[in-house]
N, C-alpha and C. Protein backbone atom coordinates (compact mmCIF):
# COMPACT_ATOMS: atom_id res chain seq x y z
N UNK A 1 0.85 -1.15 0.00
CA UNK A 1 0.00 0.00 0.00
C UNK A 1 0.90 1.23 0.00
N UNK A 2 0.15 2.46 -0.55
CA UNK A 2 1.36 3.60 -0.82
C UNK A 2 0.81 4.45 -1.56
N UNK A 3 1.10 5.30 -1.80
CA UNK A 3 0.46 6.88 -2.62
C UNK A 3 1.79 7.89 -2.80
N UNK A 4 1.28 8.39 -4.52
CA UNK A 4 1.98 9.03 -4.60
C UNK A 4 1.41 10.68 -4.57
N UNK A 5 2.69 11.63 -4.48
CA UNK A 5 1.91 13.04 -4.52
C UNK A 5 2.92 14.09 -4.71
N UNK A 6 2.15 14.92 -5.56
CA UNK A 6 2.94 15.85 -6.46
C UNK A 6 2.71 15.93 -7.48
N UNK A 7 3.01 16.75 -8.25
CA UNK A 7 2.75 17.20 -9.72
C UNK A 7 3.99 17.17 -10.69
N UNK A 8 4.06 16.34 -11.87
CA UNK A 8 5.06 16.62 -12.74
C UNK A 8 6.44 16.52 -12.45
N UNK A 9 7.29 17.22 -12.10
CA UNK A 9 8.89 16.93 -11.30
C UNK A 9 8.74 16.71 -9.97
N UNK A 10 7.58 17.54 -9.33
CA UNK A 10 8.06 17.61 -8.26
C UNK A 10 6.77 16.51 -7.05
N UNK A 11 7.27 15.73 -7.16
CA UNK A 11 6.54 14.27 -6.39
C UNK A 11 7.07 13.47 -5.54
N UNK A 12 6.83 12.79 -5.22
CA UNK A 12 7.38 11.70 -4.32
C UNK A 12 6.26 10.67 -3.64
N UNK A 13 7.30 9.83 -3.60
CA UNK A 13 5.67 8.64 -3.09
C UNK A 13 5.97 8.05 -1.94
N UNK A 14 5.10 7.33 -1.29
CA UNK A 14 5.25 6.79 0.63
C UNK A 14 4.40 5.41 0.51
N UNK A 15 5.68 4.30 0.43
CA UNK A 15 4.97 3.16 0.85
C UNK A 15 5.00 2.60 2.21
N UNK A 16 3.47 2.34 2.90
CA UNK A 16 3.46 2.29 3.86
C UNK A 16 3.90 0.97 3.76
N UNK A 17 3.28 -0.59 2.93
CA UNK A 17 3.43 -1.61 3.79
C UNK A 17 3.42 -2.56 2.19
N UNK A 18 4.07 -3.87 2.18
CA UNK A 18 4.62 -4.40 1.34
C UNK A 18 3.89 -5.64 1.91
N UNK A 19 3.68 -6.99 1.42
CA UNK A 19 2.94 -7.91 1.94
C UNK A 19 2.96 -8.91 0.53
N UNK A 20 3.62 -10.32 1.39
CA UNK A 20 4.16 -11.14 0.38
C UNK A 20 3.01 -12.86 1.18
N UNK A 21 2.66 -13.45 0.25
CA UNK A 21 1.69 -14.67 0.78
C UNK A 21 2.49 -15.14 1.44
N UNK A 22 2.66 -16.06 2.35
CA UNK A 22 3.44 -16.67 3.10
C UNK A 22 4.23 -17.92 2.20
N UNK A 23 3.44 -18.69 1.32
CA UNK A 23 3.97 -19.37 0.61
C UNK A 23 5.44 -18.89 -0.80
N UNK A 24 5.41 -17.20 -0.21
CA UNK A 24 6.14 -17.05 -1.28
C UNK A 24 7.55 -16.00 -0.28
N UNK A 25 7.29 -16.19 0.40
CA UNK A 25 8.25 -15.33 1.85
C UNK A 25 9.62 -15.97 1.80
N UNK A 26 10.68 -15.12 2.19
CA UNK A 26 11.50 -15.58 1.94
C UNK A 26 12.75 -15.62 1.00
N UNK A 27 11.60 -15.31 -0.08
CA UNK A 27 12.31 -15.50 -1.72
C UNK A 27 12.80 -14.24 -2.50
N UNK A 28 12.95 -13.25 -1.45
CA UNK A 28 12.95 -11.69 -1.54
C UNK A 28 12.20 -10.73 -2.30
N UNK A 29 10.96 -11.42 -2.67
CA UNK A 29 10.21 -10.60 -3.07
C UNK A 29 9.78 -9.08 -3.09
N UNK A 30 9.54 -9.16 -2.10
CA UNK A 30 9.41 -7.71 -1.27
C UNK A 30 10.62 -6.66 -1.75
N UNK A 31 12.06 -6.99 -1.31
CA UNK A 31 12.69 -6.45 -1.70
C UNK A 31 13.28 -6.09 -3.13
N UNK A 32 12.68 -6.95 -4.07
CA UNK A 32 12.69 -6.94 -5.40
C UNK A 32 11.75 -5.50 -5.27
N UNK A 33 10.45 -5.85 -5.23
CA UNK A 33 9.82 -4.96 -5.24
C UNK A 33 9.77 -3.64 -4.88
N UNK A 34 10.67 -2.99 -3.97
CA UNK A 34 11.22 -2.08 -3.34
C UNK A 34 12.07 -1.31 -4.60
N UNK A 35 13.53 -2.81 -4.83
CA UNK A 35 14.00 -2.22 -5.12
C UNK A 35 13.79 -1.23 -7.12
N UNK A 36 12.42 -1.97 -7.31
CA UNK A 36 11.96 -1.97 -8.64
C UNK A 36 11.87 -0.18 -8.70
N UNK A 37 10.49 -0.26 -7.69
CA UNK A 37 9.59 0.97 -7.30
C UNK A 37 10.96 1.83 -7.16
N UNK A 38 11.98 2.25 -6.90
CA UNK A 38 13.07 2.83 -6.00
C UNK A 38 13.57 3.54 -7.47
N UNK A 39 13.78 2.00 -8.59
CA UNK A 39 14.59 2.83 -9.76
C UNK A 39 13.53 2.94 -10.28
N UNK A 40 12.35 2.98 -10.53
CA UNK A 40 10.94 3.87 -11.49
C UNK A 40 10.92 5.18 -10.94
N UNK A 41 11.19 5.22 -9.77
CA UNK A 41 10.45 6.89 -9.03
C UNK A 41 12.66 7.60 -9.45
N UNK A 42 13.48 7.17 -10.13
CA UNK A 42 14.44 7.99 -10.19
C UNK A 42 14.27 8.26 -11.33
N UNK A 43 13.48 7.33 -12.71
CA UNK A 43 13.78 8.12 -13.97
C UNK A 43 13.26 9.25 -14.11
C-alpha cells in the first residue's frame, strides 16, 4: 500500500506496507519490489 503526490517533477511517493503470501516469503520478493519501485520513481 502507498500513494503518490505531487505534480510533474516535483513528487514523491510513501509506501506504507509491502505484503508477500506466506507461501512465497523468503524468496525476496518484497525487496525486489522495493527495489523496482526505488529505480521507477528515479527516472
Amino acid at each position: 500500500m502507498g500513494k503518490a503526490e505531487g505534480e510533474r517533477e516535483n513528487w514523491h511517493g510513501h509506501v506504507t506496507a509491502v505484503t508477500v503470501a506466506p507461501t512465497y516469503r523468503r524468496l525476496r520478493l518484497a525487496a525486489r519490489m522495493m527495489q523496482t519501485l526505488e529505480h521507477i520513481s528515479e527516472m
